[in-house]
Protein backbone atom coordinates (compact mmCIF):
# COMPACT_ATOMS: atom_id res chain seq x y z
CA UNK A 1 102.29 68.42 17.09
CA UNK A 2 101.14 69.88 14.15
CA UNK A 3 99.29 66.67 12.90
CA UNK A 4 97.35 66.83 16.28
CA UNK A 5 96.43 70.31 15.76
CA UNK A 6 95.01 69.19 12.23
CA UNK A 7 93.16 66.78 14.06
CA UNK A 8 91.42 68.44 16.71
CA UNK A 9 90.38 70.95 14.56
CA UNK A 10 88.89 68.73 11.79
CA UNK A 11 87.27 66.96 14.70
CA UNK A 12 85.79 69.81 16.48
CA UNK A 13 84.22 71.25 13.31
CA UNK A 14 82.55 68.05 12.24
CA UNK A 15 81.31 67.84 16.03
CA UNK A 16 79.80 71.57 15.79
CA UNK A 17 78.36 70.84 11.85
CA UNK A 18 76.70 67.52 13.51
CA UNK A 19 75.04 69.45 16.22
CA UNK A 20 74.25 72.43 13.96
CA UNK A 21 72.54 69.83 11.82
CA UNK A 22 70.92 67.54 14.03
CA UNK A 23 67.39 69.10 13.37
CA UNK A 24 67.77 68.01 9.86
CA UNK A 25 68.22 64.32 10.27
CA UNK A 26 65.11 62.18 11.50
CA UNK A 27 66.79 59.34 14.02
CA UNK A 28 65.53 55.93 14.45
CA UNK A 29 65.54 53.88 17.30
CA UNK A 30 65.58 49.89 17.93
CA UNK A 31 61.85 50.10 18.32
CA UNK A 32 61.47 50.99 14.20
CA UNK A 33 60.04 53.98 15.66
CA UNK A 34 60.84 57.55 13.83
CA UNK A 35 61.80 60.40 16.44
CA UNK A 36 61.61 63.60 14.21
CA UNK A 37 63.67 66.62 15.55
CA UNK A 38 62.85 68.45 12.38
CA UNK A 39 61.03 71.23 13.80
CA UNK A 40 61.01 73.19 17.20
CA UNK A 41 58.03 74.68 16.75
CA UNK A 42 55.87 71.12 16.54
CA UNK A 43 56.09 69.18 19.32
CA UNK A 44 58.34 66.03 19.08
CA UNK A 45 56.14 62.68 17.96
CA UNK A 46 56.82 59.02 16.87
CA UNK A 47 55.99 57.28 13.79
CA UNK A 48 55.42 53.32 13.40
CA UNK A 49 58.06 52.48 10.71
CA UNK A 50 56.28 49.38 10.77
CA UNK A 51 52.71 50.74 9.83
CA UNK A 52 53.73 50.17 5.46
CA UNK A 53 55.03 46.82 6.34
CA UNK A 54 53.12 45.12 8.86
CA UNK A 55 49.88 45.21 10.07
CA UNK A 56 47.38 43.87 12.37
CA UNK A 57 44.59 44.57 9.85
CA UNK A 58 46.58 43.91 7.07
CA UNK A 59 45.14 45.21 3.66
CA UNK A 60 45.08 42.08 1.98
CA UNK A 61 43.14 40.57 4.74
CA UNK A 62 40.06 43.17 3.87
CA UNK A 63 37.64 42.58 1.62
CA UNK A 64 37.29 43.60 -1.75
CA UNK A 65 34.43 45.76 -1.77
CA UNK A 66 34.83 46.92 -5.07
CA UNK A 67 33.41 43.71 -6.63
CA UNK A 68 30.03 44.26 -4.53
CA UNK A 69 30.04 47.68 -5.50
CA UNK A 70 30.22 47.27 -9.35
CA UNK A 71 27.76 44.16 -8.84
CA UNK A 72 25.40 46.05 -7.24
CA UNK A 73 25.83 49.92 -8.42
CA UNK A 74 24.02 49.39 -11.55
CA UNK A 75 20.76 47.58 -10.26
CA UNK A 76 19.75 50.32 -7.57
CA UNK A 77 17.63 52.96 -9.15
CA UNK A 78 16.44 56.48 -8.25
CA UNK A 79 12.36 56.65 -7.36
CA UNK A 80 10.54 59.65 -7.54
CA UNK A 81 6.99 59.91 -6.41
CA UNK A 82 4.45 62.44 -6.87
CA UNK A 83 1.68 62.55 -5.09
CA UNK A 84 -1.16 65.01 -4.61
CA UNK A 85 -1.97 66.89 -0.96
CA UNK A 86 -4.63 69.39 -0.16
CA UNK A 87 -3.81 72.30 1.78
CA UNK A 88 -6.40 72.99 3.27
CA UNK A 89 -9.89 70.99 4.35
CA UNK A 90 -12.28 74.27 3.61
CA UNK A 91 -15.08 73.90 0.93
CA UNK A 92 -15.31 77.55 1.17
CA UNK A 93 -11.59 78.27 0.40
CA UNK A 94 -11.68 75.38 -2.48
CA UNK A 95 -15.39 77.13 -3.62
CA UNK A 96 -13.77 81.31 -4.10
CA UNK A 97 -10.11 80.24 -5.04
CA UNK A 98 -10.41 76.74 -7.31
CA UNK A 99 -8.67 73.66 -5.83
CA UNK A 100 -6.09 74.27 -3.55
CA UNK A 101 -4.60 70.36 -4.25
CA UNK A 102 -1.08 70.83 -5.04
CA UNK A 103 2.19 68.04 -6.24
CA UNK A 104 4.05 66.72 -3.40
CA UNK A 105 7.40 65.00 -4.69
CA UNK A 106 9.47 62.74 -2.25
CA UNK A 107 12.35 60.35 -3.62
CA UNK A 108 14.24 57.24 -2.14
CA UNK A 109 15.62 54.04 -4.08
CA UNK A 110 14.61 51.07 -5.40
CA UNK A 111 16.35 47.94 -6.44
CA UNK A 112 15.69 45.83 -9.54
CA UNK A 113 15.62 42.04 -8.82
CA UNK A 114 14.93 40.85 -11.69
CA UNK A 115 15.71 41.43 -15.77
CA UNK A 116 12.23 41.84 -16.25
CA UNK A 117 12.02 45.37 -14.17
CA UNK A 118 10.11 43.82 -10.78
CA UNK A 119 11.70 46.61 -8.10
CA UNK A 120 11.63 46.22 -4.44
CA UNK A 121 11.52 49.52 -2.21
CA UNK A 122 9.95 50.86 0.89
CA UNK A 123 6.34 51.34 1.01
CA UNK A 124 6.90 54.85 2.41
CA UNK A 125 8.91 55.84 -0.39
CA UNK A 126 5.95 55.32 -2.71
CA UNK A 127 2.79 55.89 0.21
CA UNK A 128 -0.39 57.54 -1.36
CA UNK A 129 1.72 58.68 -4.99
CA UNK A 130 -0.16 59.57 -7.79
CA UNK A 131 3.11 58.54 -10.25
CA UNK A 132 6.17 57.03 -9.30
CA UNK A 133 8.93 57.39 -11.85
CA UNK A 134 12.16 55.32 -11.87
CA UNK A 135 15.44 56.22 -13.16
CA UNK A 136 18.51 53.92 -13.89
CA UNK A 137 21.84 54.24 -13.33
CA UNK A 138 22.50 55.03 -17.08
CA UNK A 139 19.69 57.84 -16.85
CA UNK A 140 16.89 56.33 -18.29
CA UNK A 141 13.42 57.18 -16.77
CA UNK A 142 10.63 54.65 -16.81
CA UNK A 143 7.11 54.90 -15.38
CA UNK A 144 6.43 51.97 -12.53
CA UNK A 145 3.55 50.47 -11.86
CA UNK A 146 2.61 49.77 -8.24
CA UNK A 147 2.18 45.72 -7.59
CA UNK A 148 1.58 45.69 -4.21
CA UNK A 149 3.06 46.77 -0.96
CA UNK A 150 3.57 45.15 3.02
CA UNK A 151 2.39 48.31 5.33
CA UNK A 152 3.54 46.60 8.16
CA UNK A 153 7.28 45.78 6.97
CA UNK A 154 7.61 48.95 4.72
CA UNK A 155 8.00 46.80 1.70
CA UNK A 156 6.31 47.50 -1.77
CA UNK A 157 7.02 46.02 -5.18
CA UNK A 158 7.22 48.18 -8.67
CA UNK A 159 7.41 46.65 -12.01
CA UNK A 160 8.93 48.90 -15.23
CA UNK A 161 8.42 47.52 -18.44
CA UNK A 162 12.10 47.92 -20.87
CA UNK A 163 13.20 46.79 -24.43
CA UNK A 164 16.16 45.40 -23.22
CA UNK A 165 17.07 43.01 -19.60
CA UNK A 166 17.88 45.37 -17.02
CA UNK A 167 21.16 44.93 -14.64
CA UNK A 168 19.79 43.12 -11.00
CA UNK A 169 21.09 42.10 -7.94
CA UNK A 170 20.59 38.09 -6.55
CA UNK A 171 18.85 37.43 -3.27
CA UNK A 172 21.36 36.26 -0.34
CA UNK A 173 20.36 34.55 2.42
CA UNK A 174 19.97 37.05 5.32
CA UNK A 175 19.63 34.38 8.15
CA UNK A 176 23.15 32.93 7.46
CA UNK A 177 24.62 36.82 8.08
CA UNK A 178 26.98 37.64 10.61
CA UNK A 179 27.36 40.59 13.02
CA UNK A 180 30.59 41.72 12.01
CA UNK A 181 30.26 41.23 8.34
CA UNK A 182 31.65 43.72 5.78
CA UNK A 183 28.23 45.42 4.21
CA UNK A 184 27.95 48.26 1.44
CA UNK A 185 24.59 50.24 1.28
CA UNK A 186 24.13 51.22 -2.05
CA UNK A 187 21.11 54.22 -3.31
CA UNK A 188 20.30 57.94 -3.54
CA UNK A 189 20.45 60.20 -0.65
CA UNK A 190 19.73 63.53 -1.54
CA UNK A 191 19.40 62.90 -5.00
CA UNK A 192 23.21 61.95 -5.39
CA UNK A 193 23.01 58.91 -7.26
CA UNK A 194 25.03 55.90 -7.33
CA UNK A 195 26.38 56.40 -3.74
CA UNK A 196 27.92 53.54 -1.91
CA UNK A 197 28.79 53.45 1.71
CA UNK A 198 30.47 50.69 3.60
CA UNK A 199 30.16 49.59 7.33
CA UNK A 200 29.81 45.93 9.15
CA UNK A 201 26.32 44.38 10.87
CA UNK A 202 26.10 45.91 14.18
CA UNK A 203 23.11 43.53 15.08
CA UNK A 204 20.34 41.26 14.00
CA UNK A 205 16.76 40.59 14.75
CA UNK A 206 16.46 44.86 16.20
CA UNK A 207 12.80 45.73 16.85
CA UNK A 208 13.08 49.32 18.00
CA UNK A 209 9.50 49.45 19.66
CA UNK A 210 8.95 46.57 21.60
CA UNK A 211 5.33 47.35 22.60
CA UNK A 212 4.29 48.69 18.99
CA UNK A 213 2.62 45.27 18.05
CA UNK A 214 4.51 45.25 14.74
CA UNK A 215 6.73 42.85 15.48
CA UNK A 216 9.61 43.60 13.42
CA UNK A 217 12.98 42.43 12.91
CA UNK A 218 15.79 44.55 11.46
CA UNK A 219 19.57 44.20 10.14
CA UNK A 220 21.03 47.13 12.22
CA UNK A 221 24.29 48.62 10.37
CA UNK A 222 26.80 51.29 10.83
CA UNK A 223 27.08 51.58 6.89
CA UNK A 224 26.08 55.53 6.04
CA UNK A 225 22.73 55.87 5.30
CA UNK A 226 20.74 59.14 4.79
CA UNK A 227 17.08 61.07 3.33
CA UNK A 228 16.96 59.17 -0.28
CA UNK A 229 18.57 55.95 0.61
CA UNK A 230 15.38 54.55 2.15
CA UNK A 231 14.42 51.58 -0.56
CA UNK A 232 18.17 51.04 -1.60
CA UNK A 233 19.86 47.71 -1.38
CA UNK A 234 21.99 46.73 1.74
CA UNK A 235 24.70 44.00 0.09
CA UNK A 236 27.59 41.88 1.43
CA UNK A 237 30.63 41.62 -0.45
CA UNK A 238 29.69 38.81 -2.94
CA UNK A 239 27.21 41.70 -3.88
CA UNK A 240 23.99 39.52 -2.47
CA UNK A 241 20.82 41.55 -1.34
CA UNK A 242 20.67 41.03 2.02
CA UNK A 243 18.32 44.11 2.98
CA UNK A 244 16.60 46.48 1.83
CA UNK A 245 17.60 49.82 3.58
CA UNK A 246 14.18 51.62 5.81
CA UNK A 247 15.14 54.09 8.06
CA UNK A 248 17.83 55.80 10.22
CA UNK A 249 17.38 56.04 14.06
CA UNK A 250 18.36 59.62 14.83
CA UNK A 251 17.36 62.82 16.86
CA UNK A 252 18.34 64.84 13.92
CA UNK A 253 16.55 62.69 11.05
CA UNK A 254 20.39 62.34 9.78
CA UNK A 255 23.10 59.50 9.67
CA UNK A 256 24.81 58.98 13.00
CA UNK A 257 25.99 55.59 13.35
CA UNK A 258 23.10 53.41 13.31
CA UNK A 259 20.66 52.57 10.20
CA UNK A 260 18.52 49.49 9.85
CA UNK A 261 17.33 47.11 6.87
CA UNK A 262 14.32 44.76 6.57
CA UNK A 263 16.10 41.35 5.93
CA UNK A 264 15.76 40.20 2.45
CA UNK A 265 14.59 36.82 3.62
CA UNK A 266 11.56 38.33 4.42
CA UNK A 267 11.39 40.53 1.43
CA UNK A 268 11.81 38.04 -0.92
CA UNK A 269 9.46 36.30 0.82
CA UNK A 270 6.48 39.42 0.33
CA UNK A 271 7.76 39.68 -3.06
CA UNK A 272 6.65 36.19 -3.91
CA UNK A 273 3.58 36.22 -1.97
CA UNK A 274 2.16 39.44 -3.73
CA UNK A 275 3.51 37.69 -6.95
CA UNK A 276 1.45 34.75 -6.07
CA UNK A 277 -1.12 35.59 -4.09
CA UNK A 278 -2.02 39.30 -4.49
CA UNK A 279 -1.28 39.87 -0.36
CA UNK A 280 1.54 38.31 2.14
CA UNK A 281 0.91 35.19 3.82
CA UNK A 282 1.36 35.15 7.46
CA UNK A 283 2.38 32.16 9.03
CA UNK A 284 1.78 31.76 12.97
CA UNK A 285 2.99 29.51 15.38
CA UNK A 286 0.09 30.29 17.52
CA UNK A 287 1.91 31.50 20.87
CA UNK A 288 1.69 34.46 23.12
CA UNK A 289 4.26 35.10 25.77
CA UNK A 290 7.58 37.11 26.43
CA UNK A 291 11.16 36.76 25.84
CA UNK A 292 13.19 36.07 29.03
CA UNK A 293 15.75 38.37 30.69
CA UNK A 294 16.54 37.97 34.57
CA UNK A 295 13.98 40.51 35.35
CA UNK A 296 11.44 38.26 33.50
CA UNK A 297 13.02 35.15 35.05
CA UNK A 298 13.28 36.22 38.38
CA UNK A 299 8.98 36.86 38.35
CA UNK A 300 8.05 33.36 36.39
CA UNK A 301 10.82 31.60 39.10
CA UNK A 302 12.97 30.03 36.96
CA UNK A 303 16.38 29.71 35.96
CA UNK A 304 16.31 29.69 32.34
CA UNK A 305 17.33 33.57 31.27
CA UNK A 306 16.94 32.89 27.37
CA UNK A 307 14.09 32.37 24.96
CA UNK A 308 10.69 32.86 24.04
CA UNK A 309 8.41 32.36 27.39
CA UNK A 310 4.50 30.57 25.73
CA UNK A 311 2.24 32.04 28.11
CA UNK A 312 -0.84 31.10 26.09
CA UNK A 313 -1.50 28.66 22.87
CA UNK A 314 -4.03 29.56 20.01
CA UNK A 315 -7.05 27.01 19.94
CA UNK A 316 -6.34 24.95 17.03
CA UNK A 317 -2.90 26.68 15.83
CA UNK A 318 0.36 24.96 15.15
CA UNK A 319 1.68 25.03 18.46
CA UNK A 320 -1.37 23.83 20.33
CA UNK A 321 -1.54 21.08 17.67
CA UNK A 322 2.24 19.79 18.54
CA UNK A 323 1.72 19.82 22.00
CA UNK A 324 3.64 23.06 23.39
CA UNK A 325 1.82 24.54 26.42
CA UNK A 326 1.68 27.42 29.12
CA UNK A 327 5.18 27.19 30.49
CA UNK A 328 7.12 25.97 27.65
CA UNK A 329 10.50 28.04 26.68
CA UNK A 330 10.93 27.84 22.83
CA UNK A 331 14.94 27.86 22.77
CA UNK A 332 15.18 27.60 18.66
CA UNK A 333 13.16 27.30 15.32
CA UNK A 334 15.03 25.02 12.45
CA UNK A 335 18.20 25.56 14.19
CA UNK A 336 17.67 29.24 14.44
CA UNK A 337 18.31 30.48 18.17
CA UNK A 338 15.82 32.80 20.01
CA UNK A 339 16.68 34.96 22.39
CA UNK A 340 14.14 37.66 21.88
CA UNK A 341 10.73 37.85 20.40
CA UNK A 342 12.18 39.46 17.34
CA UNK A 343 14.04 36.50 16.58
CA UNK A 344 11.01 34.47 16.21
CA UNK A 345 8.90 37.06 14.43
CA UNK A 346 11.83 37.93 12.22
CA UNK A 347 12.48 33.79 11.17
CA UNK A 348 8.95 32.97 10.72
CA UNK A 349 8.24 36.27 8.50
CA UNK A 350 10.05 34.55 5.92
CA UNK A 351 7.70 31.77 6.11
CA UNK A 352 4.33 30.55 4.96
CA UNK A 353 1.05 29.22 5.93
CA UNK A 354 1.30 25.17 5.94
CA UNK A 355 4.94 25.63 6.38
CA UNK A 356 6.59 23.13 8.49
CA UNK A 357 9.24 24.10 11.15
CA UNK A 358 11.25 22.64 14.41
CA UNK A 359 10.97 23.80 17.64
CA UNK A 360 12.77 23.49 20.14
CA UNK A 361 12.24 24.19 23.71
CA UNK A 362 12.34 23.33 27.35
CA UNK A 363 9.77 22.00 29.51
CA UNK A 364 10.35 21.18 33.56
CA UNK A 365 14.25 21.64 32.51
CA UNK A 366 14.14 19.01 29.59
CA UNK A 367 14.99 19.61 26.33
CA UNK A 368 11.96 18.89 24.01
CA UNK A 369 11.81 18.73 20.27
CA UNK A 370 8.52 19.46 18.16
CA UNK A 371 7.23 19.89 14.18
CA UNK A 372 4.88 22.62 14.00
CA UNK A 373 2.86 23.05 10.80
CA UNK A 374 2.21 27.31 11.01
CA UNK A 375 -1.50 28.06 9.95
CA UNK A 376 -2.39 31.31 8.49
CA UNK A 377 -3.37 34.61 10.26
CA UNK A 378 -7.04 35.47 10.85
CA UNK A 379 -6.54 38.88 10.25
């Protein structure tokens, strides 16, 4: 009897110290999921046990971004320009009080692509300066010369002149990018130096004014990119230019979720003609037209709903040459698909005058194949 006693007691206090304990222990269920009690305040939750050993995004299935980062971290540069403005347009005021012209700085990046000290940045970054002064990512200030610039892409090329060969990044080749691909923008926003962000290609071939007449093509990323990075290098993770960062699309003139780069096809491809030629080369396929939708489709009857729509041929242009007419639906250049008419603009920008290319397209529902020879702009 007594031994039962013993029992009964021993058990009853272990069952009150377990209960009187329970919000100390942190259970976990067949699921691997952690049920903490620890806490009556917080409401209960559930952890993934799983989260440190298995993933759906594993970590080792990310890139390495560190490797583009040190490749490229080096090679973009700080730009200051200085320019002078007038205040005011009065004689009289400039006659009584002296000149009332006054410095104007404004900043942005620049990246050196070359050992020499050529530097690519954004025209705007350097627009009307009076002296544009570079700095290096080891704090070294150099005075750039201005070789020439591309208004209409927002492109200009610098040159510095050093004792020693300067750290630069390689060209990649923007057409073979990806939407989805890992990308690091690299430059200066308000004057911090050296700053990397990291985001993927949201799109390709993005002109954000349609009816402007520019015709431009941008890389559209969600990589962070503020005042001061305009000019800076957009890089995939081999640490390849692939863009040069322009502008931010924003009500607020800040960073919220969408930037875009001019594709370094076609800056290497202004960088070489200025290089060569003292002003870009433009060559034209000689068409005029739309790019299809169903809207577009519905009015021309026809059933094709993608590609570039020739209305009209140039006299004595490429495509008038090779045969494409009023009608014709140009479905790819080289390879290169078109489904807008930034698509075309953007491929051919990164091509020359006498330059030969393939076009396909469709005429009367057959699929036609043609070499045009582009022939240089008028303008």
């Amino acid at each position: 009897m007594k031994s039962f006693i013993k029992i009964f007691v021993i058990s009853s206090v272990c069952s009150i110290l377990t209960f009187l304990l329970l919000d100390r222990f942190v259970l976990t269920n067949e699921n691997n999921y952690e049920v903490s009690f620890k806490n009556e305040n917080i409401p209960q939750y559930a952890v993934n046990t799983l989260s440190n050993q298995r993933n759906i995004t594993s970590t080792s299935s990310l890139p390495d971004l560190t490797y583009a980062a040190n490749k490229s971290i080096d090679a973009v540069v700080h730009v200051k320009n200085t320019s002078i403005v007038e205040d005011s347009d009065s004689w009289a005021l400039q006659f009584f009080y002296g000149d009332d012209s006054k410095k104007k700085v404004g900043t942005g990046s620049g990246v050196i692509i070359s050992p020499d000290g050529y530097i690519i940045t954004n025209y705007h970054v350097i627009e009307n300066s009076s002296e544009v002064i570079v700095t290096t990512n080891n704090n070294k200030e150099y005075k750039a010369r201005i070789i020439g610039f591309d208004e209409l892409n927002d492109i200009a090329v610098l040159k510095i002149d050093s004792d020693s060969s300067l750290d630069y990044v390689f060209f990649g080749d923007s057409d073979s990018t990806l939407i989805g691909e890992w990308v690091l923008a690299v430059g200066n926003p308000y004057n911090l130096n050296s700053t990397v962000t990291a985001g993927i290609i949201s799109s390709k071939s993005r002109d954000l004014n349609e009816y402007d007449q520019k015709n431009q093509s941008f890389i559209q990323t969600d990589a962070a990119v503020n005042f001061g990075n305009s000019g800076g290098a957009l890089v995939n993770i081999k640490g390849e230019l692939i863009g040069i960062n322009t502008l931010i699309q924003s009500m607020t003139g800040g960073y919220v979720g969408y930037s875009f780069a001019v594709p370094s096809n076609t800056v290497r491809k202004i960088f070489e003609d200025i290089l060569e030629y003292g002003d870009v080369q433009k060559g034209l396929l000689g068409v005029r037209g739309v790019a299809l939708n169903s809207s577009y489709s519905k009015q021309l009857n026809i059933t094709e709903t993608e590609g570039f729509y020739i209305d009209e041929t140039e006299i004595g242009f490429g495509a008038d040459s090779a045969g494409l007419k009023k009608g014709d639906i140009i479905k790819s250049v080289d390879g290169f698909k078109i489904n807008r008419f930034s698509d075309l603009s953007g491929y051919l920008s990164s091509k020359r005058p006498g330059d030969e290319v393939e076009v396909k397209y469709v005429r009367d529902t057959n699929t036609k194949t043609a070499i045009v020879t582009l022939k240089k702009s008028s303008n």
